[in-house]
Protein backbone atom coordinates (compact mmCIF):
# COMPACT_ATOMS: atom_id res chain seq x y z
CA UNK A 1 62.78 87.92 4.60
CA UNK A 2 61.04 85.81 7.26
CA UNK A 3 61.47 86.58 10.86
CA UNK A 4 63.86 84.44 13.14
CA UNK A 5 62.75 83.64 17.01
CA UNK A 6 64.35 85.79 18.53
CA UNK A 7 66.04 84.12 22.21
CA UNK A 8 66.28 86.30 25.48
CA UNK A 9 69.32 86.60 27.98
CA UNK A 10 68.28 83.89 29.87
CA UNK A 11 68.23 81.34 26.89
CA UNK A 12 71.52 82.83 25.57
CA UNK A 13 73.09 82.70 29.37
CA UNK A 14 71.77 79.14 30.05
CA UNK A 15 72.89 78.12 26.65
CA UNK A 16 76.52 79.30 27.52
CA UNK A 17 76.06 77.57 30.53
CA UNK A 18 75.80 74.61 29.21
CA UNK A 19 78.23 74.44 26.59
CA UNK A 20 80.98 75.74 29.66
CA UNK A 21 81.32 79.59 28.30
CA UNK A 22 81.49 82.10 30.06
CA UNK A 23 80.06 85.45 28.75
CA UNK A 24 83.98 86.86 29.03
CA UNK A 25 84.77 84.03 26.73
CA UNK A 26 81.73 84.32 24.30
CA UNK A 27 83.28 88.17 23.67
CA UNK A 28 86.30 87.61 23.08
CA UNK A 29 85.88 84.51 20.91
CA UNK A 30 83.36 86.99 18.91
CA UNK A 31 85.92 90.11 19.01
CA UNK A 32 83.90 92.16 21.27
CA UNK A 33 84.19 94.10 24.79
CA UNK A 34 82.88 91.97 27.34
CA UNK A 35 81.51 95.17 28.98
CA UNK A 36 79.25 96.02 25.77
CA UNK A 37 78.49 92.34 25.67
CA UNK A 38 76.82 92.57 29.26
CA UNK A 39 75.33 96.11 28.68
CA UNK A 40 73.32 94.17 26.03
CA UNK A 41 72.24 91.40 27.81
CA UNK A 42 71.23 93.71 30.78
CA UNK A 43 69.42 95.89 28.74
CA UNK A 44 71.69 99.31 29.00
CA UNK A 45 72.38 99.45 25.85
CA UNK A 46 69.23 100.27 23.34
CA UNK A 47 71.08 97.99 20.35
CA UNK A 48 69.84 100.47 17.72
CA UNK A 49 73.06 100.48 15.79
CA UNK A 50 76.72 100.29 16.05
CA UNK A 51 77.85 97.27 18.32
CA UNK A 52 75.15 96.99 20.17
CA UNK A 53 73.50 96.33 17.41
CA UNK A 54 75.82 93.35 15.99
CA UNK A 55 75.62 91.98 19.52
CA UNK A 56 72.07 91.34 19.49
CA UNK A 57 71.94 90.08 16.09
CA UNK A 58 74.34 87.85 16.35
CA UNK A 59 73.32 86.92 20.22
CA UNK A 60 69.65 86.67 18.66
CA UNK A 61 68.27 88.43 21.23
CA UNK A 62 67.41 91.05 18.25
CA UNK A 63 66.13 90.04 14.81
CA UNK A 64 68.16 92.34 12.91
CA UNK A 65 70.70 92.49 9.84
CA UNK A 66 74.19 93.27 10.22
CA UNK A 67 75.50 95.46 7.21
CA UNK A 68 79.27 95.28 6.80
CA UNK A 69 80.80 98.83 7.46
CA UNK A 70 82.63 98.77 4.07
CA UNK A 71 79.16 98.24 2.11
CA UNK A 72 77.34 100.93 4.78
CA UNK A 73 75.96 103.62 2.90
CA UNK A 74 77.98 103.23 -0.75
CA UNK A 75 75.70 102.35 -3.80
């Protein structure tokens, strides 16, 4: 698997800013809290799993890979 470039909240918050979205907007469009949304971009949450984790991966502030909870940990 080869590595993405990964973007940092500045890129992701200028981006939004250009395309008139607000990070509010980018959460709920993306079915997330907007409060775990800015805990990620601020750096309070660690991303190591769970939300956080989809967040980043999808924010690409993290190159990650998001496992769908129904396929988590079956065989």
């Amino acid at each position: 698997m080869e590595a993405r470039k990964t973007r940092t909240p500045q890129e992701i918050r200028a981006e939004w800013s250009r395309l008139g979205l607000s990070q509010s907007e980018w959460a709920r469009r993306n079915g997330f809290s907007p409060a775990t949304v800015s805990q990620v971009l601020n750096g309070k949450n660690n991303c190591a799993r769970g939300t956080g984790h989809v967040i980043a991966v999808r924010l690409g502030i993290k190159d990650g890979v998001i496992v769908e909870a129904e396929n988590h940990g079956r065989s």
